[in-house]
Protein backbone atom coordinates (compact mmCIF):
# COMPACT_ATOMS: atom_id res chain seq x y z
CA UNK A 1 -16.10 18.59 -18.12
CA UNK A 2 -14.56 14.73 -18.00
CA UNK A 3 -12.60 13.98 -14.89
CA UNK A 4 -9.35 14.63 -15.76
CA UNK A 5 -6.58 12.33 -15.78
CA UNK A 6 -4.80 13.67 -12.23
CA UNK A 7 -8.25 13.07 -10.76
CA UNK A 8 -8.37 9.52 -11.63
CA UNK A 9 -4.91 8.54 -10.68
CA UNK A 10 -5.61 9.97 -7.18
CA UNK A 11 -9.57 8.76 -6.82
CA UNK A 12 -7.55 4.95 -7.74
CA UNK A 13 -4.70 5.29 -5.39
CA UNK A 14 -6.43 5.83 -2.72
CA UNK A 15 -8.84 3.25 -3.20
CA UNK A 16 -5.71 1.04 -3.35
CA UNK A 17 -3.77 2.78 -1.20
CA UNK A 18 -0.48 2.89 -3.13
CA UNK A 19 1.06 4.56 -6.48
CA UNK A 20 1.99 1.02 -7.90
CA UNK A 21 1.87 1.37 -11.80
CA UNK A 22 1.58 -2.45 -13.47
CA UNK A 23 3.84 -2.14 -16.91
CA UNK A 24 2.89 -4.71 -19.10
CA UNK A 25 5.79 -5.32 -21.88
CA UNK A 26 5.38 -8.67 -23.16
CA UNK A 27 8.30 -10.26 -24.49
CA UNK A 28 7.55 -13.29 -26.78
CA UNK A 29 10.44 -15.02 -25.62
CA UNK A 30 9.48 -15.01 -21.92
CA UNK A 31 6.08 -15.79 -22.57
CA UNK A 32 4.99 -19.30 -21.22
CA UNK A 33 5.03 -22.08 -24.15
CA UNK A 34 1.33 -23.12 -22.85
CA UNK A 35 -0.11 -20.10 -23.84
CA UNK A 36 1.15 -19.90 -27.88
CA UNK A 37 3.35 -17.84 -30.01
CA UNK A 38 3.78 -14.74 -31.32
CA UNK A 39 1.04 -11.85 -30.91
CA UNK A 40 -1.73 -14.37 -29.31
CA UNK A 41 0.66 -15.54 -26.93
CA UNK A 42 1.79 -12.05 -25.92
CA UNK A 43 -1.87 -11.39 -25.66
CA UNK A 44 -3.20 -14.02 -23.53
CA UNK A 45 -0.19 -13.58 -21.32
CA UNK A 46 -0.65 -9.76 -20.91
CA UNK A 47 -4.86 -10.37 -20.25
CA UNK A 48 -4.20 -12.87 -17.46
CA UNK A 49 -0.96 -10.67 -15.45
CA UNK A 50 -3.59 -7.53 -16.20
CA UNK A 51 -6.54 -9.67 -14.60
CA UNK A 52 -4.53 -10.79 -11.69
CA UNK A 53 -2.54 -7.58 -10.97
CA UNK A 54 -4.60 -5.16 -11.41
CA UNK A 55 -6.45 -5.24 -8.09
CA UNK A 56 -3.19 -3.65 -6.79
CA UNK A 57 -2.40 -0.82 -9.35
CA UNK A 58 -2.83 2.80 -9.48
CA UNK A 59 -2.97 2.72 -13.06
CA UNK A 60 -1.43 0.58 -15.98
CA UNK A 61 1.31 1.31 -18.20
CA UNK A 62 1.68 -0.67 -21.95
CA UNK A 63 4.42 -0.30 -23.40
CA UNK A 64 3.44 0.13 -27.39
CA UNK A 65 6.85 -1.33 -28.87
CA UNK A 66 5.82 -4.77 -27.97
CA UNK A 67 2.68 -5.23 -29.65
CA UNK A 68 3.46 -3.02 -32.64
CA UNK A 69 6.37 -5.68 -33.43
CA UNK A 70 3.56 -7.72 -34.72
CA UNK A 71 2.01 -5.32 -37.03
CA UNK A 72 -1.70 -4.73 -37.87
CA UNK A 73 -2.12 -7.72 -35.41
CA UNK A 74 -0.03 -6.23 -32.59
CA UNK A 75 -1.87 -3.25 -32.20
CA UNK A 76 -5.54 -4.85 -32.56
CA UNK A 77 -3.68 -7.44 -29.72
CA UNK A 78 -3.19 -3.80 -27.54
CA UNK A 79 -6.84 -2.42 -28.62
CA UNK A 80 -8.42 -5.45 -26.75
CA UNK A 81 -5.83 -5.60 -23.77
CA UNK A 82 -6.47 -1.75 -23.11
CA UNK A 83 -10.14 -2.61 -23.55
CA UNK A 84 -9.62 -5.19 -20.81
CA UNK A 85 -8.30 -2.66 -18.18
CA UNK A 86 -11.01 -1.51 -15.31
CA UNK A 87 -12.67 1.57 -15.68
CA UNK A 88 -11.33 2.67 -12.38
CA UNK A 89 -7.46 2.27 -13.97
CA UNK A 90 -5.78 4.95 -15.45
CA UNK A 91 -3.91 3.57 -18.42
CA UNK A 92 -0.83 5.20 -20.31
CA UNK A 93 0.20 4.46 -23.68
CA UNK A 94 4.73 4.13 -23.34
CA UNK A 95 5.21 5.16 -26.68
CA UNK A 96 8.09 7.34 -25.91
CA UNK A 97 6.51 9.82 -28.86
CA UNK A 98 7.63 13.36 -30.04
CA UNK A 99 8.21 14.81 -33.69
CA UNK A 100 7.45 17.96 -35.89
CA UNK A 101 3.86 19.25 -35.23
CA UNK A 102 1.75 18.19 -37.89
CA UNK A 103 2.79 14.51 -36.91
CA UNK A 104 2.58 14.93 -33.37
CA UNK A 105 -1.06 15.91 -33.87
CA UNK A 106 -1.60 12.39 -35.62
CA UNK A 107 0.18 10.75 -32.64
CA UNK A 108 -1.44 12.37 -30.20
CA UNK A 109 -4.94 11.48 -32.51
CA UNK A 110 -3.94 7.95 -32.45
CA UNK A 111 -2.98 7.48 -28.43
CA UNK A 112 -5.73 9.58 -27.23
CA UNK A 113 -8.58 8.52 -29.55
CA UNK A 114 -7.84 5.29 -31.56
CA UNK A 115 -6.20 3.25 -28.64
CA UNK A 116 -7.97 5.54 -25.54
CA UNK A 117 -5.14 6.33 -23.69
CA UNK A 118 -5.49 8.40 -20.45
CA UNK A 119 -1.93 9.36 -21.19
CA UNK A 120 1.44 9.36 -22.88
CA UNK A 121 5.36 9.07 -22.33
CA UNK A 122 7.07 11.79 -24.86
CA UNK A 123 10.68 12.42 -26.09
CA UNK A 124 10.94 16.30 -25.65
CA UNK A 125 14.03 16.06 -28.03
CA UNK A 126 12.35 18.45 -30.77
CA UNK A 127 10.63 20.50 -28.57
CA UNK A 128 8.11 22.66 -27.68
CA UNK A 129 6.18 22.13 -30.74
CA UNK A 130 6.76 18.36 -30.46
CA UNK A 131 5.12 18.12 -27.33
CA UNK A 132 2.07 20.76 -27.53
CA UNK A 133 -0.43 18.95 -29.90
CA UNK A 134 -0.26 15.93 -26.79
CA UNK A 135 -1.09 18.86 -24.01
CA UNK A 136 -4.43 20.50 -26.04
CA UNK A 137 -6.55 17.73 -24.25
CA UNK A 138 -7.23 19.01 -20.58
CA UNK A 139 -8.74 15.06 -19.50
CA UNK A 140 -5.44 13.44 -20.86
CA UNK A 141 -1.58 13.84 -19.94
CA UNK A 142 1.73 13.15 -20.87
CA UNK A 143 4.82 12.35 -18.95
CA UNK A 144 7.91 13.98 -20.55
CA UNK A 145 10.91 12.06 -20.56
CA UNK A 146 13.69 13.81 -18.37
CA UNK A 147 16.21 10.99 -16.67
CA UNK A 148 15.33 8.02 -17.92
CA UNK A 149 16.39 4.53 -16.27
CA UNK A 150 18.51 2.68 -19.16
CA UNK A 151 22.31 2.40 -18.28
CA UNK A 152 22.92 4.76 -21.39
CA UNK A 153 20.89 7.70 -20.52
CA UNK A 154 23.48 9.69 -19.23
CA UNK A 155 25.30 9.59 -22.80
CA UNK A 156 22.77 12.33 -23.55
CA UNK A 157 20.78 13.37 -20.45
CA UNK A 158 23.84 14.52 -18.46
CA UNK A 159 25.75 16.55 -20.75
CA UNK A 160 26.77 19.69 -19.67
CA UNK A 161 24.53 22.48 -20.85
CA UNK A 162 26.10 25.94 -19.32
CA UNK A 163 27.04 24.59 -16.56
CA UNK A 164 23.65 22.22 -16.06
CA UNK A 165 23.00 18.52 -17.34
CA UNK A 166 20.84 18.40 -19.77
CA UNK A 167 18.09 16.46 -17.89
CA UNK A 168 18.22 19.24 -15.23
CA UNK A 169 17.42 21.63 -18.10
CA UNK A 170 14.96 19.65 -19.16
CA UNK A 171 13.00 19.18 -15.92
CA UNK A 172 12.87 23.09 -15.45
CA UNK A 173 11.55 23.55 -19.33
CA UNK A 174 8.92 21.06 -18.64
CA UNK A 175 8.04 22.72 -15.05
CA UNK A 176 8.05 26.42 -15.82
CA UNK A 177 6.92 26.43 -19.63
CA UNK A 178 5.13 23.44 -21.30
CA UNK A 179 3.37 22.64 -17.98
CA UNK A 180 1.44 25.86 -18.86
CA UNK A 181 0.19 24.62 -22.23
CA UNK A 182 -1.52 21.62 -20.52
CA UNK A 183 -1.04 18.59 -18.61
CA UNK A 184 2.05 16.96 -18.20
CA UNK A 185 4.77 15.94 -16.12
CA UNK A 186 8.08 13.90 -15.92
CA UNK A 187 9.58 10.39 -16.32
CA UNK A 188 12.97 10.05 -13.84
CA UNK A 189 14.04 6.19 -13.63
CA UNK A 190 14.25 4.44 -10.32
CA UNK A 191 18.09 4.06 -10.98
CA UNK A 192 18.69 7.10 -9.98
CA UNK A 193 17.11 8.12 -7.29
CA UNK A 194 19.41 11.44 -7.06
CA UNK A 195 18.88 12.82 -9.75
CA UNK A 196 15.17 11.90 -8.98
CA UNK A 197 15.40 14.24 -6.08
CA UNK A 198 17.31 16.91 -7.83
CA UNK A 199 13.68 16.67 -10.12
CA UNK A 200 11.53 16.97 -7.63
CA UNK A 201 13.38 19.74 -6.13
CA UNK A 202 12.77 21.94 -9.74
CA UNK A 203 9.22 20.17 -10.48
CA UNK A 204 7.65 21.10 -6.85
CA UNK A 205 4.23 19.17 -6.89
CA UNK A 206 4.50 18.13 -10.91
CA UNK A 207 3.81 14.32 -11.20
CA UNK A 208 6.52 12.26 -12.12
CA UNK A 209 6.29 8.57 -13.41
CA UNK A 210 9.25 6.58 -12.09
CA UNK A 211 10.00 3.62 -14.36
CA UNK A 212 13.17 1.07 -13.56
CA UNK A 213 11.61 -0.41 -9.94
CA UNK A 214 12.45 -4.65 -9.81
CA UNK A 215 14.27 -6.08 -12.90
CA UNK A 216 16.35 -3.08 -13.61
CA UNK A 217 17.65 -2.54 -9.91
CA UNK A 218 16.39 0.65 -9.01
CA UNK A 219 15.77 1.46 -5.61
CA UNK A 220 11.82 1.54 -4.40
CA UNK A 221 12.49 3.01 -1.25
CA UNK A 222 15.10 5.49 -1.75
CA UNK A 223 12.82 6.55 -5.06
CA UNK A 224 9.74 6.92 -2.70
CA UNK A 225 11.65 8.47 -0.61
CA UNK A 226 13.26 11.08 -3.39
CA UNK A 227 10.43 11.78 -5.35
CA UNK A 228 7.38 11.72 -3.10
CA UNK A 229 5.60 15.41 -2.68
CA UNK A 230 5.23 16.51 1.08
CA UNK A 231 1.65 15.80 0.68
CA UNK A 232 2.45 12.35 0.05
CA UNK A 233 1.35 12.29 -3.94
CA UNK A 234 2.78 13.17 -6.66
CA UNK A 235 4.63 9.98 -8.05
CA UNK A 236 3.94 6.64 -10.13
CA UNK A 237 6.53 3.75 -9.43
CA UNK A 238 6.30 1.42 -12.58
CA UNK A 239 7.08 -1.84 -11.90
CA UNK A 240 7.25 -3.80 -15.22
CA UNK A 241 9.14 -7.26 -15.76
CA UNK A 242 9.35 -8.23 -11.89
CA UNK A 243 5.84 -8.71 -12.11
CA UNK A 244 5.34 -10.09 -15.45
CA UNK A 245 7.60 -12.30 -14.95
CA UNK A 246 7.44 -13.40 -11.60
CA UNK A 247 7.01 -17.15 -12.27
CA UNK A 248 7.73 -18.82 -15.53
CA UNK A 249 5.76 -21.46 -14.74
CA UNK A 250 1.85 -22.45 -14.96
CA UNK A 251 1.63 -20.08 -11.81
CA UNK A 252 2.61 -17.11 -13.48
CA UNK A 253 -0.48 -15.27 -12.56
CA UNK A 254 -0.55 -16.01 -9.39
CA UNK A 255 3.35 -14.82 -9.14
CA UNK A 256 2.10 -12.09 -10.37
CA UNK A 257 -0.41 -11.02 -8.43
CA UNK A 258 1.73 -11.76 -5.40
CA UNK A 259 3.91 -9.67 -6.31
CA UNK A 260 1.99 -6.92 -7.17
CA UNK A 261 1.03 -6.73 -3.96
CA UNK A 262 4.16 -6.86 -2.44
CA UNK A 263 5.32 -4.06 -4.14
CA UNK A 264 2.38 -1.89 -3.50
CA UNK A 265 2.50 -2.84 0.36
CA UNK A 266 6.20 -2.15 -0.14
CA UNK A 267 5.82 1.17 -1.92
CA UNK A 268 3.01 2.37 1.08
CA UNK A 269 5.59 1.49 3.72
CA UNK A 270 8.53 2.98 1.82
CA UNK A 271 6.22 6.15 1.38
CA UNK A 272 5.09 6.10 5.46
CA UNK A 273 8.72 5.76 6.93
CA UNK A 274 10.08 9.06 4.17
């Protein structure tokens, strides 16, 4: 049987000792001038961050919106920068997907086979049957949205469902039903490092991927400290457009890299001191 994606995420963090996950979302408008426009500018720029950063991630996490902007072009542009990520690298496809069955089989068919993706973020909006054609493949995996880090996510995530948010609900679907149809786990933002603990307390060991470290102000230490298992695993802190970003300049790889390691060193120590 393939080693299965839990296996590689843990075989790569500890060889790099930390649960650092590298987003790559490149915007065309931040992307340095030098390198061109449009999709081979966006490409370019996500190769070189990916080449320098990647030394210090536990896996890497595209985010599909940004290259499909561009079309046909876009998504060969994210063929060849998937292509480009080390073996060793676990790499998930944010496509945020979910829908009736017979089209969630085609997504999942198009993640997991035409673009190779170790594994997915989905919208469990439509359910059960939305989310069961991603969890037939026992080597992938897919992270199920549950409190996600954008300022509007408790419009919808914390409504009151019989006395329960809504994202509370959803955690203990995820953890005591659809985690038995396969492999998957959660997505709780770094914003909210609460309700991230209020997950992990429902989820027990279930992985969750914890976007919204560096640009969007959430909290690496307290989310470490929140969503960490006692074993020390368990977790994925994304770290997207501190990184990518990091210099606008000619030394934007290098920024990059530096601070990739930062947060990975920063991440270890937040986990040691929990």
């Amino acid at each position: 049987m393939a080693e299965g994606y839990l296996e590689r995420v843990a075989a790569r963090t500890a060889a790099v000792g930390s649960v650092l996950c590298i987003g790559l979302d490149p915007d065309p408008a931040d992307v340095p001038p030098t390198l061109g426009t449009g999709v081979a500018g966006i490409e370019r720029f996500a190769l070189l961050v990916l080449e320098a950063a990647a030394p210090s991630a536990a896996a890497v996490k595209a985010n599909v919106a940004f290259f499909e902007a561009f079309g046909s072009a876009g998504l060969a542009a994210l063929e060849r920068v998937r292509a480009a990520v080390p073996a060793a690298v676990p790499f998930i496809a944010d496509a945020k997907r979910g829908d009736v069955s017979s089209t969630a089989a085609r997504q999942a068919v198009a993640l997991f086979d035409a673009l190779d993706a170790d594994a997915v973020t989905l919208s469990p909006y439509l359910g059960r049957d939305a989310i069961a054609p991603f969890l037939e493949r026992p080597d992938r995996f897919a992270y199920v949205l549950c409190r996600t880090s954008n300022p509007g996510a408790g419009e919808l995530q914390d409504l009151d469902v019989g006395g329960t948010p809504l994202y509370v609900r959803v955690a203990e679907m995820v953890t005591t039903r659809w985690s038995g149809l396969g492999e998957c786990g959660l997505v709780v933002g770094a914003t909210y490092p609460d309700q991230l603990r209020t997950v992990r307390a429902i989820a027990g060991e279930l992985p969750i991927l914890v976007p919204g470290v560096g640009a969007q102000g959430g909290d690496l230490a307290a989310s470490v400290g929140a969503g960490t298992t006692p074993d020390g695993t368990g977790l994925l802190v994304s770290s997207s457009r501190e990184i990518l970003y990091a210099s606008s300049g000619e030394d934007f790889a290098t920024a990059a890299r530096a601070v990739a390691l930062r947060t990975a060193t920063a991440i270890r120590d937040a986990a040691t001191r929990r």
